[in-house]
N, C-alpha and C. Protein backbone atom coordinates (compact mmCIF):
# COMPACT_ATOMS: atom_id res chain seq x y z
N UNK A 1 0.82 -1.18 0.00
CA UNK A 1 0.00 0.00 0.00
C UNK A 1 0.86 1.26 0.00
N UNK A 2 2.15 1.16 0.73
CA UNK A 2 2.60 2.56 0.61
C UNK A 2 3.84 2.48 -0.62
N UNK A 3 4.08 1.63 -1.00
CA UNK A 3 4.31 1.62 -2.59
C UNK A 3 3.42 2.25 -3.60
N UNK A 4 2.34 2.12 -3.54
CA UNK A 4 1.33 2.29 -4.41
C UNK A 4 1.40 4.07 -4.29
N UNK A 5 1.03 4.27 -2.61
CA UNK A 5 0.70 5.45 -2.25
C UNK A 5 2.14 6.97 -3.07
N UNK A 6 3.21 6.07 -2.73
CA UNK A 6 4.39 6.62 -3.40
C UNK A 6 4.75 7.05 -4.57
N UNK A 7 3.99 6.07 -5.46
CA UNK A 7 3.80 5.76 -6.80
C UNK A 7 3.09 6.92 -7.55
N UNK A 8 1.91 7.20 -6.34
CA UNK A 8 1.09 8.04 -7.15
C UNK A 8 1.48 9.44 -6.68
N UNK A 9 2.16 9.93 -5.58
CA UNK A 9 2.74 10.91 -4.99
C UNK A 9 3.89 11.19 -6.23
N UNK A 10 4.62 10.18 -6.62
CA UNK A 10 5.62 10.64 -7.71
C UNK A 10 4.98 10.94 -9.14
N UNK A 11 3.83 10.32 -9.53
CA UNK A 11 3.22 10.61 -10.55
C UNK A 11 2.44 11.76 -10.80
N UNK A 12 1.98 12.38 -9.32
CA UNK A 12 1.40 13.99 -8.79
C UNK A 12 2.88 14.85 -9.20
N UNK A 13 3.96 14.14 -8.81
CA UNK A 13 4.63 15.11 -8.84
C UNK A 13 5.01 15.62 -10.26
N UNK A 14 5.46 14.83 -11.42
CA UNK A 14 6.02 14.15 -12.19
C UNK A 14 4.86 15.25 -13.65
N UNK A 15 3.48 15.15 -12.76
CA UNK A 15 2.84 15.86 -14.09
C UNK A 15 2.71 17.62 -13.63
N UNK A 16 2.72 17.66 -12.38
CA UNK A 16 3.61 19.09 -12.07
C UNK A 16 3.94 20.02 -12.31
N UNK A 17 5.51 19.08 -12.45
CA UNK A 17 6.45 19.50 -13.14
C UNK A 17 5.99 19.50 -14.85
N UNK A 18 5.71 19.08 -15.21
CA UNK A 18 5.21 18.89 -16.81
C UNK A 18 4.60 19.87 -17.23
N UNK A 19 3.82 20.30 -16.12
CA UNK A 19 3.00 21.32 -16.50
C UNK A 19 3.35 22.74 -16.23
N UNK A 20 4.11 22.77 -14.90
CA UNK A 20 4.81 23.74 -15.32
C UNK A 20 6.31 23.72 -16.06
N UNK A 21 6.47 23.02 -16.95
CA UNK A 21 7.55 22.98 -18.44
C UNK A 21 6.91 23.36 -19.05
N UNK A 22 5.57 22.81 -19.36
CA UNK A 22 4.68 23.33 -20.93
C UNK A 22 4.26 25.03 -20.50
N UNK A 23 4.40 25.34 -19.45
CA UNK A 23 3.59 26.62 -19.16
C UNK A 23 4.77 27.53 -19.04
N UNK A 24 5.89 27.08 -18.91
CA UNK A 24 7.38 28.24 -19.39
C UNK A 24 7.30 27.99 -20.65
N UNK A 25 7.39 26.98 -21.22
CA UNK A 25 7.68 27.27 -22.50
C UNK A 25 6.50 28.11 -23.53
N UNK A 26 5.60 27.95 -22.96
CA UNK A 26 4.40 28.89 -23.49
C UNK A 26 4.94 30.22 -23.34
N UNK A 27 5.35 30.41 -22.09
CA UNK A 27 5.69 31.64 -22.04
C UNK A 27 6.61 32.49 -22.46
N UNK A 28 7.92 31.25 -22.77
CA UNK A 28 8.69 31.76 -23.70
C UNK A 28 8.57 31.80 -24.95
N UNK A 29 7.78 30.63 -26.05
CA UNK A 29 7.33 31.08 -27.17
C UNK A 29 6.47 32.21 -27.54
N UNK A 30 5.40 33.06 -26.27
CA UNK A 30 4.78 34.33 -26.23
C UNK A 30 5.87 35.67 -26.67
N UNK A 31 6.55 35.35 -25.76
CA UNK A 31 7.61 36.42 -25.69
C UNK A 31 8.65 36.41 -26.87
N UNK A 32 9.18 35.39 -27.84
CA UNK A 32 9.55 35.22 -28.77
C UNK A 32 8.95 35.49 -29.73
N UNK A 33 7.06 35.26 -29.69
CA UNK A 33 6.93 35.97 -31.32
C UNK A 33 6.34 37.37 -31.00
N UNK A 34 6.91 38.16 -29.32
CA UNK A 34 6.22 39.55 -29.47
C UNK A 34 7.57 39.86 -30.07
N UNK A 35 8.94 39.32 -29.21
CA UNK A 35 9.74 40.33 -30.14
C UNK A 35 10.20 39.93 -31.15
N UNK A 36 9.36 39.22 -32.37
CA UNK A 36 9.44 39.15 -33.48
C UNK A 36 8.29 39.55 -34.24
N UNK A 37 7.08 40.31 -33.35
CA UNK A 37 6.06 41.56 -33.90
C UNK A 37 6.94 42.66 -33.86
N UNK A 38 7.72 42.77 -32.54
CA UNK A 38 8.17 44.39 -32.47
C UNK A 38 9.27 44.41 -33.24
N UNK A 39 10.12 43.38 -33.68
CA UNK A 39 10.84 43.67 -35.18
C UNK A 39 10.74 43.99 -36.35
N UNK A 40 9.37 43.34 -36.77
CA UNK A 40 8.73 43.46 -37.80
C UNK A 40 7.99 45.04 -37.73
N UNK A 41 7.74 45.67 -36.79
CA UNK A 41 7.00 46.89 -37.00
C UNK A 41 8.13 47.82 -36.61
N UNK A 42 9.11 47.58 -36.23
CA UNK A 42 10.21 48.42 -36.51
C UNK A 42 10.83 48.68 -37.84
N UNK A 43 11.02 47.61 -38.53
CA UNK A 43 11.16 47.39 -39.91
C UNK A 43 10.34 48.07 -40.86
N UNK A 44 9.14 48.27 -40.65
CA UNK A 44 8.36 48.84 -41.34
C UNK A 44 8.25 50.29 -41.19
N UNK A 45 8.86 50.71 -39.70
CA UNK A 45 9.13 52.17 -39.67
C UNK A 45 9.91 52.62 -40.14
N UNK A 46 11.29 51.77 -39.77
CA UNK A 46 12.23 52.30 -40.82
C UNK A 46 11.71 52.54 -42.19
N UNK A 47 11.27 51.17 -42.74
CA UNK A 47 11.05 51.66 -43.99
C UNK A 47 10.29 52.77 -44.68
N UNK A 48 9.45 53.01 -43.67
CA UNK A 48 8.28 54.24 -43.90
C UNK A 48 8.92 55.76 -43.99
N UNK A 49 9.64 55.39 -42.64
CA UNK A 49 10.92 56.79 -42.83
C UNK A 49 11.59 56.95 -43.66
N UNK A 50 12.23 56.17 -44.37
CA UNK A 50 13.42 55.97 -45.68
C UNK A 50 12.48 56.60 -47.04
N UNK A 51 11.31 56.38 -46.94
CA UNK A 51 10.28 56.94 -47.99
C UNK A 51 10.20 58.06 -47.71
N UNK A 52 9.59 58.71 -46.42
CA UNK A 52 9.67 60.16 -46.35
C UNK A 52 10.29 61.01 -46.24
N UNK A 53 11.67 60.44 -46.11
CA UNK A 53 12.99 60.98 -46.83
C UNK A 53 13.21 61.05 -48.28
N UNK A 54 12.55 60.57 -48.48
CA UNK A 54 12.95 60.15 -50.12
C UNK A 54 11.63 61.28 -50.45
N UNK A 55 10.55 61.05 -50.45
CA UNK A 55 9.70 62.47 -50.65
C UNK A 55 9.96 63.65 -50.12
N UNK A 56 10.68 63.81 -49.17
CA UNK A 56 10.82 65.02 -48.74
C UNK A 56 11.90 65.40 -49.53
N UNK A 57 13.01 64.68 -49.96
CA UNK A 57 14.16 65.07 -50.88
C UNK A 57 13.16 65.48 -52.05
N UNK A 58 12.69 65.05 -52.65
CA UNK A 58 11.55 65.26 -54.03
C UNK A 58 11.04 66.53 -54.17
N UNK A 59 10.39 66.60 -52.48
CA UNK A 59 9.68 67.89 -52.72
C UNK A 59 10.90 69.07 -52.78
N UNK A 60 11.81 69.18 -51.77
CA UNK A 60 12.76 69.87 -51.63
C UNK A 60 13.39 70.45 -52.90
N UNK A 61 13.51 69.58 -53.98
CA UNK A 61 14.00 69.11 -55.03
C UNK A 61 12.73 70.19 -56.24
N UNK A 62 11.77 69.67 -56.24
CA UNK A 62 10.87 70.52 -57.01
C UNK A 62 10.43 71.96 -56.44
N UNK A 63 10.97 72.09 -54.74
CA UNK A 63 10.40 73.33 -54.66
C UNK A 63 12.04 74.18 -55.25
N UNK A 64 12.69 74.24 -54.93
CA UNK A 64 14.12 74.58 -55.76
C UNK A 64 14.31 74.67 -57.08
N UNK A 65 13.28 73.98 -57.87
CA UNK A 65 13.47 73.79 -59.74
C UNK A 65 12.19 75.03 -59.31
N UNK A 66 11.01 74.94 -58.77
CA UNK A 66 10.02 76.04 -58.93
C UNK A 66 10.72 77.27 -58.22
N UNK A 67 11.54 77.48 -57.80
CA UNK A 67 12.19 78.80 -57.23
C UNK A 67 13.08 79.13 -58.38
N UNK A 68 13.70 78.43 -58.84
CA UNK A 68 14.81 78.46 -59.82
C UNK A 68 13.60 79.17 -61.24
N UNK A 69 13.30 78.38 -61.67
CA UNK A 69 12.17 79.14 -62.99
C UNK A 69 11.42 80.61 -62.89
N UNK A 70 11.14 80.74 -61.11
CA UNK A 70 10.19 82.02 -61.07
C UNK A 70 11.49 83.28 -61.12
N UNK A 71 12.55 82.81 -60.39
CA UNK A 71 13.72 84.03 -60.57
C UNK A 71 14.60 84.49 -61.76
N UNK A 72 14.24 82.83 -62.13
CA UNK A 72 14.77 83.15 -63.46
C UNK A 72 13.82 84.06 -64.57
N UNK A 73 12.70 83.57 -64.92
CA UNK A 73 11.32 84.46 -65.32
C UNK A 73 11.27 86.27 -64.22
N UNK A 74 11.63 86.48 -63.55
CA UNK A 74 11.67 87.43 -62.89
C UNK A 74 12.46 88.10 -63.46
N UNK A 75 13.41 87.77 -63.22
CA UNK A 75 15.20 88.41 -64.06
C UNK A 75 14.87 88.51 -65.52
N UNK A 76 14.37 87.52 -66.07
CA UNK A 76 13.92 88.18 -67.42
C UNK A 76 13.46 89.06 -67.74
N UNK A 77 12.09 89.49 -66.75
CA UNK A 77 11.04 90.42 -67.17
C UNK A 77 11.48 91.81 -66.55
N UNK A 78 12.62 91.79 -65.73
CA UNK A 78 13.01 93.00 -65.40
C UNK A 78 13.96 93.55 -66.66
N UNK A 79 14.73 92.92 -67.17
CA UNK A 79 15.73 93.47 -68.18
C UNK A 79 14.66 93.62 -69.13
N UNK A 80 13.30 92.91 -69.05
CA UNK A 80 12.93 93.02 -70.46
C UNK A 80 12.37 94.89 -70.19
N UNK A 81 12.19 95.35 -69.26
CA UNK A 81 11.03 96.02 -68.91
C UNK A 81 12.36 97.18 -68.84
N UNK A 82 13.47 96.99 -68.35
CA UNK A 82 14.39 98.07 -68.88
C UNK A 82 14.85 97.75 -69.81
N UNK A 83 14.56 97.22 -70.42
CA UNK A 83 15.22 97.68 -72.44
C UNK A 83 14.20 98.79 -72.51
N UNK A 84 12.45 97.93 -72.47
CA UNK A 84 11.62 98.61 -73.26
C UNK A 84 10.93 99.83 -72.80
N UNK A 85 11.19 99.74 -71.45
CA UNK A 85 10.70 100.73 -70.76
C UNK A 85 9.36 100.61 -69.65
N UNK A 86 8.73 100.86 -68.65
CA UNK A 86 7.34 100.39 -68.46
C UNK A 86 6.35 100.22 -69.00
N UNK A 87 5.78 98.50 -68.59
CA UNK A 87 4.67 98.59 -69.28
C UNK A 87 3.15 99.08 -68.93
N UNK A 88 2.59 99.47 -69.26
CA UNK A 88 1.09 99.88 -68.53
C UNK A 88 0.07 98.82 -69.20
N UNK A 89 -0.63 98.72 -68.01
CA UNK A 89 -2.19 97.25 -68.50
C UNK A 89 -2.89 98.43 -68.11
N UNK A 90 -4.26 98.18 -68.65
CA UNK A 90 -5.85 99.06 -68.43
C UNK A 90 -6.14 98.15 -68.01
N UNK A 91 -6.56 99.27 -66.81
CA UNK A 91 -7.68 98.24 -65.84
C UNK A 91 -9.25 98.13 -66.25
């Protein structure tokens, strides 16, 4: 009888332990695919940033070609306006 009783005292023990193995390792596979969410959405910030760098160079880029054309058109219309003299519009 206290064989038996032993038996099942080690077999209490035995699933336990088992259970708490399966319940760390749960907890470590949790924690393994958060920080392999929070990699992945880091990744994607970066990448999001690397774009709005890249548009912001663009815009930077076209507002400089549109500054460049209006001064240049400016500078034109002043020499043109001292060759010819002022012009007058009717209102």
């Amino acid at each position: 009888m206290q064989a038996v009783k032993e038996k099942l005292q080690d077999m209490n023990a035995i699933r336990k332990a088992k259970a708490e193995a399966r319940a760390e390792e749960k907890a470590e596979k949790e924690i393994a695919k958060a920080r392999m969410d929070v990699a992945h959405e880091v990744r994607l910030a970066k990448e999001a940033e690397a774009a709005m760098d890249l548009h912001v160079a663009k815009a930077g880029k076209r507002v400089d070609n549109e500054l460049a054309k209006h001064t240049l058109d400016n500078s034109n219309a002043a020499t043109m306006d001292a060759a010819n003299g002022p012009t007058y519009t009717a209102n």
